[in-house]
N, C-alpha and C. Protein backbone atom coordinates (compact mmCIF):
# COMPACT_ATOMS: atom_id res chain seq x y z
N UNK A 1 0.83 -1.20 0.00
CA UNK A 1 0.00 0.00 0.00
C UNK A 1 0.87 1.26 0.00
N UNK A 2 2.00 1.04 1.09
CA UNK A 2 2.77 2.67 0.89
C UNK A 2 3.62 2.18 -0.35
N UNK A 3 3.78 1.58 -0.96
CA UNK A 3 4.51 1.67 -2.41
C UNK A 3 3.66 2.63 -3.41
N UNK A 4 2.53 1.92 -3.29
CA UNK A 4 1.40 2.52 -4.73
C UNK A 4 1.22 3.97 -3.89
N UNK A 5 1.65 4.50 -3.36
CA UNK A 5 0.97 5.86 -2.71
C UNK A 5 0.94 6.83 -3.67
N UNK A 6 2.44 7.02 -4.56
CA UNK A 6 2.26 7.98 -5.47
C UNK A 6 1.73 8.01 -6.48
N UNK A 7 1.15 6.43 -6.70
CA UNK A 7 0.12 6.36 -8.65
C UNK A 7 -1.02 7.31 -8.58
N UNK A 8 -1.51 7.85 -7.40
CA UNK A 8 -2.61 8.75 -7.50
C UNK A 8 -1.92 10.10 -8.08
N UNK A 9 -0.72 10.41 -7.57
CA UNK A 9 -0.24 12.02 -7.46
C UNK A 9 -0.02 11.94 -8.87
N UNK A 10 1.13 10.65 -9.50
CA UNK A 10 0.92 11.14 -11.13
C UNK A 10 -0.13 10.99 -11.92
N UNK A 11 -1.02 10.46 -11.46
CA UNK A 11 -2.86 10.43 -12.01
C UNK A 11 -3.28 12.05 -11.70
N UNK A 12 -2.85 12.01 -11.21
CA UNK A 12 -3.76 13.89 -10.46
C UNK A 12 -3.01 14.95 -11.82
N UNK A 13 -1.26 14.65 -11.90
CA UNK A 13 -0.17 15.23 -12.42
C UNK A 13 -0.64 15.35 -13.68
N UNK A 14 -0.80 14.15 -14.24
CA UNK A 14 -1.09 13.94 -15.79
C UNK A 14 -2.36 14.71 -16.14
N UNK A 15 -3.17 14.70 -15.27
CA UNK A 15 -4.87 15.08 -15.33
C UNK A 15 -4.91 16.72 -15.73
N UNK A 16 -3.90 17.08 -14.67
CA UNK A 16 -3.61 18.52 -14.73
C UNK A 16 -2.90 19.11 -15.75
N UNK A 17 -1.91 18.51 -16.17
CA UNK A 17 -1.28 18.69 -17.50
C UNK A 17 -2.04 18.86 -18.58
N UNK A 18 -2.77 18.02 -18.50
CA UNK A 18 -3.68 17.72 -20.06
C UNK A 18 -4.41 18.84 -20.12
N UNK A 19 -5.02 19.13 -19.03
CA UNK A 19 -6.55 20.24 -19.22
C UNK A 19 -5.74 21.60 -18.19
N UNK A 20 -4.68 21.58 -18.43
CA UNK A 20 -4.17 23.10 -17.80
C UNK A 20 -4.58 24.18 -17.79
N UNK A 21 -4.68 24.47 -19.50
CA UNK A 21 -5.25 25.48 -20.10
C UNK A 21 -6.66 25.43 -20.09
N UNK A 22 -7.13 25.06 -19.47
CA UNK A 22 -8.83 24.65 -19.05
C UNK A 22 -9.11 25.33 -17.99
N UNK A 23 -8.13 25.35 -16.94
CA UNK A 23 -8.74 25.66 -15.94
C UNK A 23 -8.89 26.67 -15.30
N UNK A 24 -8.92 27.16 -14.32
CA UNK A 24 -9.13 28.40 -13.52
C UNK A 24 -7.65 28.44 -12.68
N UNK A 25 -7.46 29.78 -12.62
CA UNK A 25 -6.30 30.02 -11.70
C UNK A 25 -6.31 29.39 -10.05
N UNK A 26 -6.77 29.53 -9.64
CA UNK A 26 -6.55 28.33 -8.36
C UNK A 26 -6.45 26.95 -8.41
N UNK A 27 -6.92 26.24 -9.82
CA UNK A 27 -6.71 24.86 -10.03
C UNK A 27 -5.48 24.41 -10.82
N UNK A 28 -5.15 25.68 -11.64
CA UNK A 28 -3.84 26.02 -12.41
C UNK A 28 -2.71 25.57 -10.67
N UNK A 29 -2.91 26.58 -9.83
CA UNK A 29 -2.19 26.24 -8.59
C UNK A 29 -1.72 25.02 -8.23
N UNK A 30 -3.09 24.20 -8.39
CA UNK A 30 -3.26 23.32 -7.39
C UNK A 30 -2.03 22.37 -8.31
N UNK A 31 -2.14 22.23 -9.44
CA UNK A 31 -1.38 21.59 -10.58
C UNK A 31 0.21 21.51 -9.89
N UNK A 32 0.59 23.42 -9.79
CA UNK A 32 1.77 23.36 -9.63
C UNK A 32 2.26 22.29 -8.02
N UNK A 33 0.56 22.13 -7.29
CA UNK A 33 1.16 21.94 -5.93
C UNK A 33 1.51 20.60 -5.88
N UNK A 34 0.39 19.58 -7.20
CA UNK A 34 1.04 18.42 -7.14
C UNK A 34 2.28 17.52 -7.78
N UNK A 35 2.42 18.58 -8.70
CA UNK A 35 4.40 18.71 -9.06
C UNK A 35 5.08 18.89 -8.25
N UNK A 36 4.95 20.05 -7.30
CA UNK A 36 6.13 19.96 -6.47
C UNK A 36 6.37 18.23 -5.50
N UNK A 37 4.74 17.96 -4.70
CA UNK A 37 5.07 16.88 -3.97
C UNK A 37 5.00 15.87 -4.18
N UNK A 38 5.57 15.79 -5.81
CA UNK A 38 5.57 14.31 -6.66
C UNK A 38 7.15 14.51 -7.19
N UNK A 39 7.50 15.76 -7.19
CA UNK A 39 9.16 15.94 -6.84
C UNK A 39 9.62 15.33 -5.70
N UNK A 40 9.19 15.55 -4.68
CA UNK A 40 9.79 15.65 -3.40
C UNK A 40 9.66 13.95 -3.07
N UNK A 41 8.21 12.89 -3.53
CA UNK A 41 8.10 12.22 -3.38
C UNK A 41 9.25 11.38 -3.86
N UNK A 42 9.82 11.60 -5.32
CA UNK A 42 11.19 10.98 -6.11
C UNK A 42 12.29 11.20 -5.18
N UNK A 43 12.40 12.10 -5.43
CA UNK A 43 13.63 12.18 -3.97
C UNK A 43 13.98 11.38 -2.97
N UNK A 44 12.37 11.52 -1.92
CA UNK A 44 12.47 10.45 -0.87
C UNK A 44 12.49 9.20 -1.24
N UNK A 45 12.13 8.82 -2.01
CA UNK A 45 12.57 7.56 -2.44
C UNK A 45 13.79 7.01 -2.96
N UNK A 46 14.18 7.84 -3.36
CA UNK A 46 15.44 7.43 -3.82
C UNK A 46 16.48 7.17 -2.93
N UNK A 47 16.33 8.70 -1.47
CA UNK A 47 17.21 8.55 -0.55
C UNK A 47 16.54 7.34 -0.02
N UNK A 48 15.40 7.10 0.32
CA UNK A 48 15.38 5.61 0.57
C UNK A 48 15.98 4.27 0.70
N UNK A 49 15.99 4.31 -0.91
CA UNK A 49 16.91 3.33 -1.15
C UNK A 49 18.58 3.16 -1.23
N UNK A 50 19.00 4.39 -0.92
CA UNK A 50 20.13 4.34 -1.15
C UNK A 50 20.24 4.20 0.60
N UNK A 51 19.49 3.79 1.56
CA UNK A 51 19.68 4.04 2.86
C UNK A 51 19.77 5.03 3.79
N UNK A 52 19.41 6.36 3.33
CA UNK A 52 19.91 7.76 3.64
C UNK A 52 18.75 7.94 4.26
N UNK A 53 18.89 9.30 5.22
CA UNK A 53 17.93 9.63 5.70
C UNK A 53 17.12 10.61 5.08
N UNK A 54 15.98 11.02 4.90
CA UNK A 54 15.15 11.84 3.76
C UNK A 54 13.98 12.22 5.30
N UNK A 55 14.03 12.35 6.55
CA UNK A 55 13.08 13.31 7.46
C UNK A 55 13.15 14.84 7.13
N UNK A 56 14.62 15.28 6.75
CA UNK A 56 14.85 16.35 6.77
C UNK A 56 14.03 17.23 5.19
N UNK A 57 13.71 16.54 4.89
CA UNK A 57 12.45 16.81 3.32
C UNK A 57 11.28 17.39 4.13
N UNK A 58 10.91 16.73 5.22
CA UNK A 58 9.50 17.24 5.43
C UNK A 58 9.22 18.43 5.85
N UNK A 59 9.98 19.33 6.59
CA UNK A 59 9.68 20.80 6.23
C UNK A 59 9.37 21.69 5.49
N UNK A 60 10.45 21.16 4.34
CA UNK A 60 10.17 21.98 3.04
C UNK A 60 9.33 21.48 2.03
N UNK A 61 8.14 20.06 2.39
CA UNK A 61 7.44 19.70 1.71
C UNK A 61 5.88 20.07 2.74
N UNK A 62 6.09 20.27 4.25
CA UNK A 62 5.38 21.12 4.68
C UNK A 62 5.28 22.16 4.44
N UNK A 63 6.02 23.31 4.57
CA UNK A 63 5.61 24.60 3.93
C UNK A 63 4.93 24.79 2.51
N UNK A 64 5.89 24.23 1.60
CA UNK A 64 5.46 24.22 0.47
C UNK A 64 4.02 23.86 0.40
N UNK A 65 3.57 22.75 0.45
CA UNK A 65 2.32 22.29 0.62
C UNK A 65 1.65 23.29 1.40
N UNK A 66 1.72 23.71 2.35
CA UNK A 66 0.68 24.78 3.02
C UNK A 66 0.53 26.24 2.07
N UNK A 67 1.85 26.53 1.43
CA UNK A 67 1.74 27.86 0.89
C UNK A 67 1.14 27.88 0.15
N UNK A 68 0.99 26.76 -0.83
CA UNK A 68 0.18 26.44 -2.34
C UNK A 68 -1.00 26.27 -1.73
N UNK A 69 -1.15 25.38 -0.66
CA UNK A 69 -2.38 25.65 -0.76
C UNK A 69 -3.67 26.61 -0.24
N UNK A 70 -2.53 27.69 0.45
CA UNK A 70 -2.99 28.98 0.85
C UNK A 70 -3.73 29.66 -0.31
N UNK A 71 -3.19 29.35 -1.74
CA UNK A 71 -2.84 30.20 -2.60
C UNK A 71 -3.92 29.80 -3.57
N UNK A 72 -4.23 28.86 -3.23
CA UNK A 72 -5.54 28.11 -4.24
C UNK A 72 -6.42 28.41 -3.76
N UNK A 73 -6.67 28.58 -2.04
CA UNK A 73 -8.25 28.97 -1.26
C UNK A 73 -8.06 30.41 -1.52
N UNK A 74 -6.94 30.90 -1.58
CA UNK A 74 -7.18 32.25 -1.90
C UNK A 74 -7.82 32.86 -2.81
N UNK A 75 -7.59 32.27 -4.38
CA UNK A 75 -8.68 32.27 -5.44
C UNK A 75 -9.94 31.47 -4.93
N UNK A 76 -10.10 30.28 -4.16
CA UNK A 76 -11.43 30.01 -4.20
C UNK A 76 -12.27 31.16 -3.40
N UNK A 77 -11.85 31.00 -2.30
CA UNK A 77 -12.61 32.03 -1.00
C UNK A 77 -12.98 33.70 -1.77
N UNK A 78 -12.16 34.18 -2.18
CA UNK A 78 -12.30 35.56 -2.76
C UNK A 78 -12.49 36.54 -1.86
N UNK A 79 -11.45 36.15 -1.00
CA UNK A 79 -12.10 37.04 0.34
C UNK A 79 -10.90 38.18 0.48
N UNK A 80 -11.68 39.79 0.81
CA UNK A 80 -10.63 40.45 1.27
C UNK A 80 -9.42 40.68 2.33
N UNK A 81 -10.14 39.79 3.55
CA UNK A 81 -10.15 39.35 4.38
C UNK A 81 -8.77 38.78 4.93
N UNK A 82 -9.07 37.15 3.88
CA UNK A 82 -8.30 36.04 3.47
C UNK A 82 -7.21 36.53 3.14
N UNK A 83 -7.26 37.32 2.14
CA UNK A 83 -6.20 38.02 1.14
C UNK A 83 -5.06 38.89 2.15
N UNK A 84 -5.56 39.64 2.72
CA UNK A 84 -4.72 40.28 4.15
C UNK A 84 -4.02 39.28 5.07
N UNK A 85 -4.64 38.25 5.37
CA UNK A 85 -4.66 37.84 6.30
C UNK A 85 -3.64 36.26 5.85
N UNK A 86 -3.22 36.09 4.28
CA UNK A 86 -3.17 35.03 4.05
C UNK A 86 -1.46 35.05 4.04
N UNK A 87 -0.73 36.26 3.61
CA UNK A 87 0.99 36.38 3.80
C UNK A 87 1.11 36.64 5.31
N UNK A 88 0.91 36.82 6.22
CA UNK A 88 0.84 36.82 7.52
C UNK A 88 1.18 35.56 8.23
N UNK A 89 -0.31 34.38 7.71
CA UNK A 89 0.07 33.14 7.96
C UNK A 89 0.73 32.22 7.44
N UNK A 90 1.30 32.32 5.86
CA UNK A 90 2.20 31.73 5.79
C UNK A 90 4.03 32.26 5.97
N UNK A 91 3.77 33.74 6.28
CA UNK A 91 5.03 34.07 6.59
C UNK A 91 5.48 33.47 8.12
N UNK A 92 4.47 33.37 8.80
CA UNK A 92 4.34 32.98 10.60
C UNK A 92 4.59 31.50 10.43
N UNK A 93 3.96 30.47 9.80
CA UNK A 93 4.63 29.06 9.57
C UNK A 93 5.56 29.06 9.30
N UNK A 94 5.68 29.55 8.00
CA UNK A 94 7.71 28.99 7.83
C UNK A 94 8.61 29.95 8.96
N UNK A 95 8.62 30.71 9.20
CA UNK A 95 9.34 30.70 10.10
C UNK A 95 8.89 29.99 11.58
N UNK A 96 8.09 29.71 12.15
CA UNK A 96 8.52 28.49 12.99
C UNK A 96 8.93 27.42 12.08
N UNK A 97 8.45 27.09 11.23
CA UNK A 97 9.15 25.88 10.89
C UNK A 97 10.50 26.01 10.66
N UNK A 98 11.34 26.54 10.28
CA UNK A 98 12.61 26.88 10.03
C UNK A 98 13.23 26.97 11.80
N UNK A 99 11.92 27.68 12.37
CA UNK A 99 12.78 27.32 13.52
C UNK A 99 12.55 26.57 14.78
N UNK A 100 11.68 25.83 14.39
CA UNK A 100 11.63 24.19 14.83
C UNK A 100 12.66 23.37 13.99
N UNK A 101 13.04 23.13 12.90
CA UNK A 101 13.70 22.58 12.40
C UNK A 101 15.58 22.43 13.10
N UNK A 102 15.46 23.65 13.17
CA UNK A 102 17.01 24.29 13.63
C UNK A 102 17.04 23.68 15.24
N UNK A 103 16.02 22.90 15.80
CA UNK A 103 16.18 22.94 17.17
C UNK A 103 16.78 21.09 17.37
N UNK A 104 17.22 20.72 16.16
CA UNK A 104 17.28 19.26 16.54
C UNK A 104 18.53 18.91 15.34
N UNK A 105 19.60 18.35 16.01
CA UNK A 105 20.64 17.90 15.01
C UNK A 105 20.10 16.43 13.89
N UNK A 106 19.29 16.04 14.67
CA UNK A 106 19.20 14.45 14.18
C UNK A 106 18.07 14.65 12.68
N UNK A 107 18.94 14.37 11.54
CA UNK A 107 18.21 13.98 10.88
C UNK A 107 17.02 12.98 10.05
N UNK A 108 17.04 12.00 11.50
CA UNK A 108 16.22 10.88 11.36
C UNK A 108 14.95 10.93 12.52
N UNK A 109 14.72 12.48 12.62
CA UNK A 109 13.26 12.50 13.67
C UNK A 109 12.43 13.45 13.44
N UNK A 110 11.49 12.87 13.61
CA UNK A 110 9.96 14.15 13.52
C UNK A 110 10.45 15.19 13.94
N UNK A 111 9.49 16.01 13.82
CA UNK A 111 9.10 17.20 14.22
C UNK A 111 7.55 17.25 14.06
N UNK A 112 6.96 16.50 14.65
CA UNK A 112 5.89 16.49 14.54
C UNK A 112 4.43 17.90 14.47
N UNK A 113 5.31 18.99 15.50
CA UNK A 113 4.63 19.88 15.96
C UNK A 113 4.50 20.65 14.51
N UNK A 114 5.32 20.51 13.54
CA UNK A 114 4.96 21.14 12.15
C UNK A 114 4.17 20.57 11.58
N UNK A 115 3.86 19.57 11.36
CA UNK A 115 2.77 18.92 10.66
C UNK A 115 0.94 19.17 11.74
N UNK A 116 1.32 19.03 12.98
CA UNK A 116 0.08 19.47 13.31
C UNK A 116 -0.48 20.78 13.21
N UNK A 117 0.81 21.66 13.26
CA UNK A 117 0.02 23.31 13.23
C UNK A 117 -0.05 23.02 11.55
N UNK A 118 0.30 22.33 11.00
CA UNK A 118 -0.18 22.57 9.52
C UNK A 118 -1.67 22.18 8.91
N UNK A 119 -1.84 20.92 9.95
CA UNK A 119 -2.91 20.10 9.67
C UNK A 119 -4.21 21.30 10.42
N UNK A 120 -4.07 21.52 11.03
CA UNK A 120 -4.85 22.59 11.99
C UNK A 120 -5.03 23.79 11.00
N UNK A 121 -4.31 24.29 10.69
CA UNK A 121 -4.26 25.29 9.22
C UNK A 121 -5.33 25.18 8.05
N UNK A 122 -5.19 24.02 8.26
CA UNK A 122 -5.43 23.42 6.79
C UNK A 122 -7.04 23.61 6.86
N UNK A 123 -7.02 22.56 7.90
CA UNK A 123 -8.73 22.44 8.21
C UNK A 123 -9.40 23.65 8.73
N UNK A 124 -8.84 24.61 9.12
CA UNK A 124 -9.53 26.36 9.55
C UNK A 124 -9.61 27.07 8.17
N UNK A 125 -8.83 26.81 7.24
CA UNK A 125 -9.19 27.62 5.94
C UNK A 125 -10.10 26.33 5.00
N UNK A 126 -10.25 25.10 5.40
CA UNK A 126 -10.93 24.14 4.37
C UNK A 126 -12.34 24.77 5.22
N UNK A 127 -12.27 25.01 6.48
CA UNK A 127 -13.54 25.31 7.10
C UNK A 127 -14.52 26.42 6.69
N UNK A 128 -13.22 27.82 6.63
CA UNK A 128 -13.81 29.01 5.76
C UNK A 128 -14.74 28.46 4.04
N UNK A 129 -13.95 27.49 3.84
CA UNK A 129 -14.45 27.21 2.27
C UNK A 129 -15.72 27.12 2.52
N UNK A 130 -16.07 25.71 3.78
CA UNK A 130 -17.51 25.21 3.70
C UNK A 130 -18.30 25.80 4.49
N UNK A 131 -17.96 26.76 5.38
CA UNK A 131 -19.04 28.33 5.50
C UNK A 131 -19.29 29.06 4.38
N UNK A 132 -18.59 29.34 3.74
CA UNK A 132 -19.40 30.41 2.25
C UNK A 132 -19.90 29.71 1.75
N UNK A 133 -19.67 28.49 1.24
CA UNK A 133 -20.14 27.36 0.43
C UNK A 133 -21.52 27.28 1.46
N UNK A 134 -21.97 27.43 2.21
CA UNK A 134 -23.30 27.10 3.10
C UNK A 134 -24.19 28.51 2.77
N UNK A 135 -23.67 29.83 3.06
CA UNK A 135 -23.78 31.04 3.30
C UNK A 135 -23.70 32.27 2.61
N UNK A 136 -22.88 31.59 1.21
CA UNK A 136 -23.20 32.53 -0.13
C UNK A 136 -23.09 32.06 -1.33
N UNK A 137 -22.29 30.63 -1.32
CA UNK A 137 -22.24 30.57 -2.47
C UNK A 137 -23.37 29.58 -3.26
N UNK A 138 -24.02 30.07 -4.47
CA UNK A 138 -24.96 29.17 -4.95
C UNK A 138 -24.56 28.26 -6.08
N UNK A 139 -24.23 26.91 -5.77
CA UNK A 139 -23.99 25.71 -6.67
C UNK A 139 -24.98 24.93 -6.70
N UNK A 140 -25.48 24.91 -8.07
CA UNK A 140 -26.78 23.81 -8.11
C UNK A 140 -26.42 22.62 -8.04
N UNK A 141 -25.25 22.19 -8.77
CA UNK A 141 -24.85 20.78 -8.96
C UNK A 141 -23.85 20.31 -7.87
N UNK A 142 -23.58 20.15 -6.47
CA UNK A 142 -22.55 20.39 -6.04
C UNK A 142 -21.32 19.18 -6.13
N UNK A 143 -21.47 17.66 -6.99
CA UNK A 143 -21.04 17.41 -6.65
C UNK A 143 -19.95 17.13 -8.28
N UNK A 144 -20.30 18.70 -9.02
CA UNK A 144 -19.57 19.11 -9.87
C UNK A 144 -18.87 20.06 -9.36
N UNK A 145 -19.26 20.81 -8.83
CA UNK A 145 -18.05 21.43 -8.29
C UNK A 145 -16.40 21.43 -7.55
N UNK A 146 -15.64 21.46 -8.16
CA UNK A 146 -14.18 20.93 -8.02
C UNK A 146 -13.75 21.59 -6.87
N UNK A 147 -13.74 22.51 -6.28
CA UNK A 147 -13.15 23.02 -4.77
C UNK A 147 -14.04 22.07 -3.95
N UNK A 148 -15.13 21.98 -4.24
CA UNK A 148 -16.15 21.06 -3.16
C UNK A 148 -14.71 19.35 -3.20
N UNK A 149 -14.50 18.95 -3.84
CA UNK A 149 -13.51 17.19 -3.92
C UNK A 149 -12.77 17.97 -3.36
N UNK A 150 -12.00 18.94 -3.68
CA UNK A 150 -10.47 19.34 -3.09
C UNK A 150 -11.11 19.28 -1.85
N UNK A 151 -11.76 20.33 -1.32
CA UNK A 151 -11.87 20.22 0.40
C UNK A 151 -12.49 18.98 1.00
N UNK A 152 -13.14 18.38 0.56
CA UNK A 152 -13.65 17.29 1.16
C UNK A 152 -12.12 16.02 1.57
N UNK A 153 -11.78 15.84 0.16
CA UNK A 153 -10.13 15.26 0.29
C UNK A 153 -9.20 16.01 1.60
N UNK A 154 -9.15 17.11 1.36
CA UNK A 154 -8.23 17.61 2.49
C UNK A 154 -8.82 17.50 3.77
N UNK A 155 -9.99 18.02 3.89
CA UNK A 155 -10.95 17.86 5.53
C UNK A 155 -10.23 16.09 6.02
N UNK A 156 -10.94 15.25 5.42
CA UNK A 156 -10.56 13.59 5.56
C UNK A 156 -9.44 13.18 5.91
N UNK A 157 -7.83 14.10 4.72
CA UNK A 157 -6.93 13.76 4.90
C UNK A 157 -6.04 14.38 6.43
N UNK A 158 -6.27 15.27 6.42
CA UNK A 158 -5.47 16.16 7.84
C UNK A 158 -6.14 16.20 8.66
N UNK A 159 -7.31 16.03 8.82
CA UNK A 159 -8.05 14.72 10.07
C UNK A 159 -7.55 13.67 10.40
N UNK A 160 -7.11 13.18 9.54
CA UNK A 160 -6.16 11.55 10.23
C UNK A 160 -5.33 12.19 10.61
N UNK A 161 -4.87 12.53 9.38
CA UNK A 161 -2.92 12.91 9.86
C UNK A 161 -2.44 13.27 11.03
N UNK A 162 -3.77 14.59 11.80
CA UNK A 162 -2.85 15.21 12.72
C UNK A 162 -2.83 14.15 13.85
N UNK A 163 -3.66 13.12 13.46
CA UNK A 163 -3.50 12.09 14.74
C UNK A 163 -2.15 10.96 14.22
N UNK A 164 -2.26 10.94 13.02
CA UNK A 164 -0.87 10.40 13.53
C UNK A 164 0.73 11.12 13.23
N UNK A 165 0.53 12.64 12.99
CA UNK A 165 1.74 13.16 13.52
C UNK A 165 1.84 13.18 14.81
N UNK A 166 0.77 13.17 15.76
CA UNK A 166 0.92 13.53 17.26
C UNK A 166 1.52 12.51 17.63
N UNK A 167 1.34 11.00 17.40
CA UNK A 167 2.19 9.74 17.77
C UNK A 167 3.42 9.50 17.14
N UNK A 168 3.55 10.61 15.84
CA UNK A 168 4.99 9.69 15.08
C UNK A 168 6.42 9.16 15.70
N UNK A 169 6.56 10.33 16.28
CA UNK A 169 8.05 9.33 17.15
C UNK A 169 7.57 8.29 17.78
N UNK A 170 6.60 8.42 18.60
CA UNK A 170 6.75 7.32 19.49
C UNK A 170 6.33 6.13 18.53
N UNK A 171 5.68 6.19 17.75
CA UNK A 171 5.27 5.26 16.51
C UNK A 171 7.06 4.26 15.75
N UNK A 172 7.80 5.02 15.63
CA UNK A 172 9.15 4.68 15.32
C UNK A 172 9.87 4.32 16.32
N UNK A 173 9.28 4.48 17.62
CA UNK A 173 10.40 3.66 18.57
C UNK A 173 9.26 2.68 18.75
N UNK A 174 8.17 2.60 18.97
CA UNK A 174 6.92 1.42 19.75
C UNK A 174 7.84 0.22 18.91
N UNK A 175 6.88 -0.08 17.37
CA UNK A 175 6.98 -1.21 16.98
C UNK A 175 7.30 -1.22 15.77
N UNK A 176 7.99 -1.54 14.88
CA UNK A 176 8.14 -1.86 13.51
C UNK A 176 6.92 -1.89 13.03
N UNK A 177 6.09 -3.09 12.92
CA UNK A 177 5.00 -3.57 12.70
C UNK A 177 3.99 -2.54 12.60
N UNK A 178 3.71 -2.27 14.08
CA UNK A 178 2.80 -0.73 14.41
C UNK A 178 3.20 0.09 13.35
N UNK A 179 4.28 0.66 13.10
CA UNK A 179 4.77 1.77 12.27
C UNK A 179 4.34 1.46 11.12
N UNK A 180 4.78 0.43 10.97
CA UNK A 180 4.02 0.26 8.96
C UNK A 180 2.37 0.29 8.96
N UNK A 181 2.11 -0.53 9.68
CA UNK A 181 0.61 -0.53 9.44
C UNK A 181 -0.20 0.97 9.69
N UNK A 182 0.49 1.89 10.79
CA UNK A 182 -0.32 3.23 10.98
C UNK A 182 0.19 3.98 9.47
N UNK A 183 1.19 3.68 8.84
CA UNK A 183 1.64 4.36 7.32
C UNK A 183 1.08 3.79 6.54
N UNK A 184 0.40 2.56 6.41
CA UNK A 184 -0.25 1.89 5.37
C UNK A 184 -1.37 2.92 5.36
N UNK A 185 -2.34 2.94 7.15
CA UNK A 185 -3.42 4.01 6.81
C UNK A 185 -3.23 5.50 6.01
N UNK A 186 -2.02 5.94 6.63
CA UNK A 186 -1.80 7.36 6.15
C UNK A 186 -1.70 6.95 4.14
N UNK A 187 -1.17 6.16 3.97
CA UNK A 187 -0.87 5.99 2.38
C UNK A 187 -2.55 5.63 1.94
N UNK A 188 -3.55 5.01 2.83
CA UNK A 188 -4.98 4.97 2.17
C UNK A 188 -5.39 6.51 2.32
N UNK A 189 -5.02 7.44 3.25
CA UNK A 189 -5.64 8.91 3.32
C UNK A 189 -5.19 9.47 2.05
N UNK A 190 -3.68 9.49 2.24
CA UNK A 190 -3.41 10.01 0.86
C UNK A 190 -3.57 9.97 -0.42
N UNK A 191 -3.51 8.41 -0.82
CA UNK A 191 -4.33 8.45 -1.98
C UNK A 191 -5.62 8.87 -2.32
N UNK A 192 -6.67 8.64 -1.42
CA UNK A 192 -8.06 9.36 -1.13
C UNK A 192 -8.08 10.44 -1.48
N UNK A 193 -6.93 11.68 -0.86
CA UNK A 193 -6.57 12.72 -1.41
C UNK A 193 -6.36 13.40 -2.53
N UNK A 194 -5.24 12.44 -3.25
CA UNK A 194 -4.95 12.27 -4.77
C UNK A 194 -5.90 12.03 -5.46
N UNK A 195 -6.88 11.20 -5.06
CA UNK A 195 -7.94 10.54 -6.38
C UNK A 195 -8.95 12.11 -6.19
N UNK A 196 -9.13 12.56 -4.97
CA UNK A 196 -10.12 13.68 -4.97
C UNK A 196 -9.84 14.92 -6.11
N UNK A 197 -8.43 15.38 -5.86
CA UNK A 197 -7.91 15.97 -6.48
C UNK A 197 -7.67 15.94 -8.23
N UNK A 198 -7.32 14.53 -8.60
CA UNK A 198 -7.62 14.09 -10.22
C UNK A 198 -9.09 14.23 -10.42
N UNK A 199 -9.94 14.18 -9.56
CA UNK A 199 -11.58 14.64 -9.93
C UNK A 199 -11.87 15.87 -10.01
N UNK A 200 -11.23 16.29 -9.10
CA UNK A 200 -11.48 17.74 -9.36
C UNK A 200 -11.47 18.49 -10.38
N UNK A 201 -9.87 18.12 -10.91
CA UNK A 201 -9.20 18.70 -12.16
C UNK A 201 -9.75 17.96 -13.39
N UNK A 202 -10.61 17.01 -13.23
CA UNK A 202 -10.69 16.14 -14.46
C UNK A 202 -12.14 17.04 -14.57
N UNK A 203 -13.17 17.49 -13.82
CA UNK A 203 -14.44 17.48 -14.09
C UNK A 203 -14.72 19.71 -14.80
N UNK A 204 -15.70 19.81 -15.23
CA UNK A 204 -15.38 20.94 -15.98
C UNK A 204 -16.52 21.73 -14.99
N UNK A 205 -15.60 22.82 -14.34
CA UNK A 205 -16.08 23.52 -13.41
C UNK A 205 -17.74 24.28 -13.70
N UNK A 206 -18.50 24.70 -13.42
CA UNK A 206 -19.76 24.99 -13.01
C UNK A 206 -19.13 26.47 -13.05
N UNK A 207 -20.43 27.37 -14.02
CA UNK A 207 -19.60 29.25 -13.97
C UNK A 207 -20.70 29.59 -12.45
């Protein structure tokens, strides 16, 4: 299961490629966001196999991931609000993360506390989505609407997650066994994610 994790991201990749020029500027985004963490995914794998350690990736595949996807609710939401309020919060993450990062020599350990304030992030602006979406916005068809899969995917996915960033170390010292099987789940969230996301981009947005 965590092998096949990334056939969704280049399913999402390819999807986006094809109908680029199709889409709307926040889904144009979203494109670039699943290039970057289908980069990052090659990488870790590779250091993988060569035995190396690849923890030290997840910062800069946390930020990244949060900024993009600041940057996509930013076109969805359309908020003035948002817009003020949206270089603020991702200028305030990366720098803790940069300086959480700096607080630990070992390149073979969590940092878990970045992935939860991310996951927490995530789901307070997926939340803004599905208040307007209740409160102003009118979609007849909703389950054509492509920000509706993206947030639903993300709500699902960083709902698990932040429960199992909160255990990850201790997850890597408990049990071998334990460890794979709580990553097998995270690799079923993620793909869940991925497939939401190739729907999104595959289906032809609603004006």
């Amino acid at each position: 299961m965590i092998q096949l994790a990334p056939v969704p991201v280049v399913l999402a990749l390819g999807i986006g490629l094809v109908r680029y020029h199709q889409l709307r500027r926040g889904l144009r985004l979203l494109v670039w966001l699943i290039g970057f963490v289908l980069i990052l995914e090659v990488i870790t794998r590779v250091l993988r196999e060569q035995h190396r350690p690849n923890l030290f990736l997840m910062p800069i595949y946390t930020v990244g991931e949060f900024c993009l996807l600041a940057l996509v609710y930013r076109e969805a939401l359309q908020s003035a609000f948002f817009s003020r309020l949206m270089p603020w919060l991702v200028g305030s993450f990366t720098i803790y993360a940069l300086f959480d990062s700096l607080q630990t020599s070992l390149p073979t350990q969590f940092r878990p506390g970045q992935q939860v304030v991310q996951s927490v992030l995530v789901l307070l602006i997926v939340g803004a989505y599905f208040r307007k979406l209740l409160n102003e916005l009118v979609v007849r068809r909703l389950e054509q609407e492509p920000m509706f899969w993206i947030s639903t995917g993300l709500f699902i996915y960083f709902l698990g997650y932040v429960q199992i960033a909160l255990f990850s170390n201790y997850l890597l010292r408990y049990s071998k066994e334990l460890n794979l099987t709580i990553w097998a789940v995270h690799a079923l969230l993620y793909m869940l994610l991925y497939s939401c996301y190739s729907l999104a981009l595959w289906m032809r947005p609603q004006k």
